[in-house]
C-alpha atoms as a PDB file:
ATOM      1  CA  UNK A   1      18.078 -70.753 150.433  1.00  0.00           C
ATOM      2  CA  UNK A   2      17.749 -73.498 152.437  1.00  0.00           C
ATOM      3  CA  UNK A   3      20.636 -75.936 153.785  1.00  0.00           C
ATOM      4  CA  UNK A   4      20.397 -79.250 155.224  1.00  0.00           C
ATOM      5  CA  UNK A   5      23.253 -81.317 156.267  1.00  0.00           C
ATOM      6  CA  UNK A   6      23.328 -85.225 157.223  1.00  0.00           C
ATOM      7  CA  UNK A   7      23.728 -85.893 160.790  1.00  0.00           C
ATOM      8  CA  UNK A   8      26.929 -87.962 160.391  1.00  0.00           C
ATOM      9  CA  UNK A   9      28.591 -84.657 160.692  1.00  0.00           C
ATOM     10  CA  UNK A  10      31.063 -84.834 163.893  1.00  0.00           C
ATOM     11  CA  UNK A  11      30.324 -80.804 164.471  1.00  0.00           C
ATOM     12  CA  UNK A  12      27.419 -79.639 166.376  1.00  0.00           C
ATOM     13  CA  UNK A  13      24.577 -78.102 164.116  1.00  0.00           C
ATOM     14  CA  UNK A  14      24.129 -75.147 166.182  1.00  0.00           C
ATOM     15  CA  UNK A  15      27.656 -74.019 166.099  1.00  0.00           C
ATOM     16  CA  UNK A  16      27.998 -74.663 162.181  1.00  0.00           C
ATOM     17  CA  UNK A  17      24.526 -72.519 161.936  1.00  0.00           C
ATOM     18  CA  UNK A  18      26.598 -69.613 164.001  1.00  0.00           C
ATOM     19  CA  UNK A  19      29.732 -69.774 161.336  1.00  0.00           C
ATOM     20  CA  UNK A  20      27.466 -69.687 158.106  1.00  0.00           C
ATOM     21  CA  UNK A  21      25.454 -66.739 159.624  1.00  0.00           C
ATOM     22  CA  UNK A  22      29.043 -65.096 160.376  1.00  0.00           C
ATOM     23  CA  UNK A  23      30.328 -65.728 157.195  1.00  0.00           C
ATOM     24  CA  UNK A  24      27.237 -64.248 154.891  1.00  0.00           C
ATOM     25  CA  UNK A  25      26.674 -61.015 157.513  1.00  0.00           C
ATOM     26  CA  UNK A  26      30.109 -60.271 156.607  1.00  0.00           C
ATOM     27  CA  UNK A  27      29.313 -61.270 152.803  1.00  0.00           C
ATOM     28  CA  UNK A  28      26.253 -59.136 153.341  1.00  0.00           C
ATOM     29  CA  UNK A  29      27.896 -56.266 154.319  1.00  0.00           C
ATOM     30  CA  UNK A  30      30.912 -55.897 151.722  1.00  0.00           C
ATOM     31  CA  UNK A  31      28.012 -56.191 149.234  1.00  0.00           C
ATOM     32  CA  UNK A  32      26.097 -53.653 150.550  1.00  0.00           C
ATOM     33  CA  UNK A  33      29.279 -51.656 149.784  1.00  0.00           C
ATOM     34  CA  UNK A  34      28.434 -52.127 145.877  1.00  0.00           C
ATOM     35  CA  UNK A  35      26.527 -51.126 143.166  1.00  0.00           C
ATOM     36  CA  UNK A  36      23.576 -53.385 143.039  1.00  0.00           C
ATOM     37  CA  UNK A  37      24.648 -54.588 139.862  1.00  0.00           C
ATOM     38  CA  UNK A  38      27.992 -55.988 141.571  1.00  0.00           C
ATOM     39  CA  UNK A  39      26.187 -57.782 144.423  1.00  0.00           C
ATOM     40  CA  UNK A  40      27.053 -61.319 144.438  1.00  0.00           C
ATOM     41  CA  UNK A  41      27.076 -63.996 147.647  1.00  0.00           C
ATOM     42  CA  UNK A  42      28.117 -67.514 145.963  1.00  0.00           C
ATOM     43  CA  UNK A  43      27.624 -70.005 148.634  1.00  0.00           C
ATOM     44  CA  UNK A  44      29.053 -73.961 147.888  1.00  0.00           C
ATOM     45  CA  UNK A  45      28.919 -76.584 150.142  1.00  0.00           C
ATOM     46  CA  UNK A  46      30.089 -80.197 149.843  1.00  0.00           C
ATOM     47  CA  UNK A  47      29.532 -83.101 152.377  1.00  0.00           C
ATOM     48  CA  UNK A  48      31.379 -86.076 151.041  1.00  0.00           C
ATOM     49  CA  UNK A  49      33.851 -87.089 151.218  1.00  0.00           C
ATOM     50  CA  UNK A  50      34.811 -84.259 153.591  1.00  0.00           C
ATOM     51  CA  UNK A  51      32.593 -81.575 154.954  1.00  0.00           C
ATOM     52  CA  UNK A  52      33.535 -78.519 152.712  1.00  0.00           C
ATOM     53  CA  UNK A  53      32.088 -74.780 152.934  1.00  0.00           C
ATOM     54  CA  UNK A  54      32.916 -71.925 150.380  1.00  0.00           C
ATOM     55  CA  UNK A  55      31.342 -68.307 150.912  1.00  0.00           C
ATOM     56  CA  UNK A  56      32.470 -66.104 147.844  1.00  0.00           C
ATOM     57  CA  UNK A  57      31.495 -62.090 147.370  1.00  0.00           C
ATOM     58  CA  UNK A  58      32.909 -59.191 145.497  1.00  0.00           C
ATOM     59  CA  UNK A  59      35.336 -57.030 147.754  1.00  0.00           C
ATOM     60  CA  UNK A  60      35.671 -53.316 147.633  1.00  0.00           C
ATOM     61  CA  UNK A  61      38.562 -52.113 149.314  1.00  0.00           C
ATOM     62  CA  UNK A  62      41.515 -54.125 149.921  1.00  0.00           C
ATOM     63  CA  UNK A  63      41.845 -56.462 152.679  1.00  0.00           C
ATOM     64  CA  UNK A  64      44.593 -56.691 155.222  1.00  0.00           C
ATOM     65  CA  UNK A  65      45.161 -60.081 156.684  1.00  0.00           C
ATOM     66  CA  UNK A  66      46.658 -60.771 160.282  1.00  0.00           C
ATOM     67  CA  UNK A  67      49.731 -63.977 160.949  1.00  0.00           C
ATOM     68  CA  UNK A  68      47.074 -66.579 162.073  1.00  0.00           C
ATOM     69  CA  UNK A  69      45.259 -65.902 158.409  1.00  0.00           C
ATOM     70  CA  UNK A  70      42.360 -63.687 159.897  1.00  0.00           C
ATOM     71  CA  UNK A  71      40.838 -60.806 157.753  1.00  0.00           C
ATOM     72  CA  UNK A  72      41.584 -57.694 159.882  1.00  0.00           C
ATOM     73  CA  UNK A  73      38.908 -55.303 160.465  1.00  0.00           C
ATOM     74  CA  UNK A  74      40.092 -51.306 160.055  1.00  0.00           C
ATOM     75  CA  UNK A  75      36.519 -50.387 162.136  1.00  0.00           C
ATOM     76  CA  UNK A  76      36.903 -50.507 165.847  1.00  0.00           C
ATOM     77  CA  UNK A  77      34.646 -53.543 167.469  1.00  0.00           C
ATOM     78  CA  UNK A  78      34.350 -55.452 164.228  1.00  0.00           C
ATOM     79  CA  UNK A  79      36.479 -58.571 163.344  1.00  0.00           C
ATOM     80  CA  UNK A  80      34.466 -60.518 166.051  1.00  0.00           C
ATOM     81  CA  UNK A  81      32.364 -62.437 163.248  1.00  0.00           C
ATOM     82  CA  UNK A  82      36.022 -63.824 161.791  1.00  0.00           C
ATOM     83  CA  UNK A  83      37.078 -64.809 165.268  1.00  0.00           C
ATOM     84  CA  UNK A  84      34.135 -66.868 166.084  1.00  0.00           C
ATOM     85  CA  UNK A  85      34.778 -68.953 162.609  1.00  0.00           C
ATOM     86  CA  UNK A  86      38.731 -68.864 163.407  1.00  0.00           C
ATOM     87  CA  UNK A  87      37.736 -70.689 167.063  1.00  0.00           C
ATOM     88  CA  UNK A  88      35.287 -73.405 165.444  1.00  0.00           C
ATOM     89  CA  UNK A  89      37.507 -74.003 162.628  1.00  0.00           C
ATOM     90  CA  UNK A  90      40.427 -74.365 166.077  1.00  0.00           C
ATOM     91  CA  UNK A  91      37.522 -76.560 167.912  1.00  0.00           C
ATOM     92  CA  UNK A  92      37.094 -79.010 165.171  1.00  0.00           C
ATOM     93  CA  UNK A  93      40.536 -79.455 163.576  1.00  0.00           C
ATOM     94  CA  UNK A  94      39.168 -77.801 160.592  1.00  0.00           C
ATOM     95  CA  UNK A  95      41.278 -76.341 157.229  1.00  0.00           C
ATOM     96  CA  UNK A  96      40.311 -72.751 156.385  1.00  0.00           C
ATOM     97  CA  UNK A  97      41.574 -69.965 154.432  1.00  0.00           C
ATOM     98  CA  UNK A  98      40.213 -66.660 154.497  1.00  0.00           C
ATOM     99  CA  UNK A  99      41.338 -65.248 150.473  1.00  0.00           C
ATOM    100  CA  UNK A 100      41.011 -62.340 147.869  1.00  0.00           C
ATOM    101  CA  UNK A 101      41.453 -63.289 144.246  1.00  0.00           C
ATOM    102  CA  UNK A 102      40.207 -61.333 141.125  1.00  0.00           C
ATOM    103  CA  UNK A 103      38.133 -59.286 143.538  1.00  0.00           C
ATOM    104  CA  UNK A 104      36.923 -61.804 145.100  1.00  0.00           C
ATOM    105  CA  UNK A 105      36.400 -62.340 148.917  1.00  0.00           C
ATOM    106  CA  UNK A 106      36.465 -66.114 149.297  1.00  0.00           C
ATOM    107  CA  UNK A 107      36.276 -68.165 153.093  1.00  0.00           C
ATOM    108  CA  UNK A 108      36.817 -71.622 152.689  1.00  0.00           C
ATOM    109  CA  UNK A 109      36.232 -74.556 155.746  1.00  0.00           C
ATOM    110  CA  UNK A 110      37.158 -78.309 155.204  1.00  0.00           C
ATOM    111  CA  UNK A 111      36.277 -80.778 157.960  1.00  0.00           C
END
């Protein structure tokens, strides 16, 4: 997969790179949690006329979610992935919901 994005974007590249790496190692993981047959990582993403971001994967076990929105992690250290998107999405005045629907994992970012 390869993404490019226009450099009108008022976010810096590096920092968007760190989110989308966050967002499919966690994607990654609850996969890895499936039969092979169930593995799924649907990635959207949608530049005009606002910067949009959708990460979408089959979910296991249920998922707990924390006042500010944040999936909560039930393994000690984890979580930290979540945080990092929850401070860039605070950084750049961004929309995002973190959601489970039909089995579905879904993280969505609007800029």
């Amino acid at each position: 997969t390869r993404l490019q994005f226009t450099d009108a974007l008022p976010i810096d590249s590096g920092e968007i790179a760190i989110v989308i790496a966050n967002a499919l190692e966690n994607a990654i993981n609850a996969c890895l949690l499936l039969p092979k047959e169930k593995r799924r990582i649907a990635v959207q993403c949608i530049c005009t006329p606002k910067f949009m971001l959708e990460i979408a994967n089959p979910c296991k076990e249920e998922v707990l979610f924390s006042k500010d929105g944040l999936p909560l992690s039930k393994e000690k250290g984890h979580g930290i992935g979540t945080r990092s998107i929850f401070a860039f999405c605070n950084k750049y005045h961004a929309s995002f919901d973190f959601a489970v629907s039909n089995g579905q994992f879904v993280l969505r970012i609007v800029l």
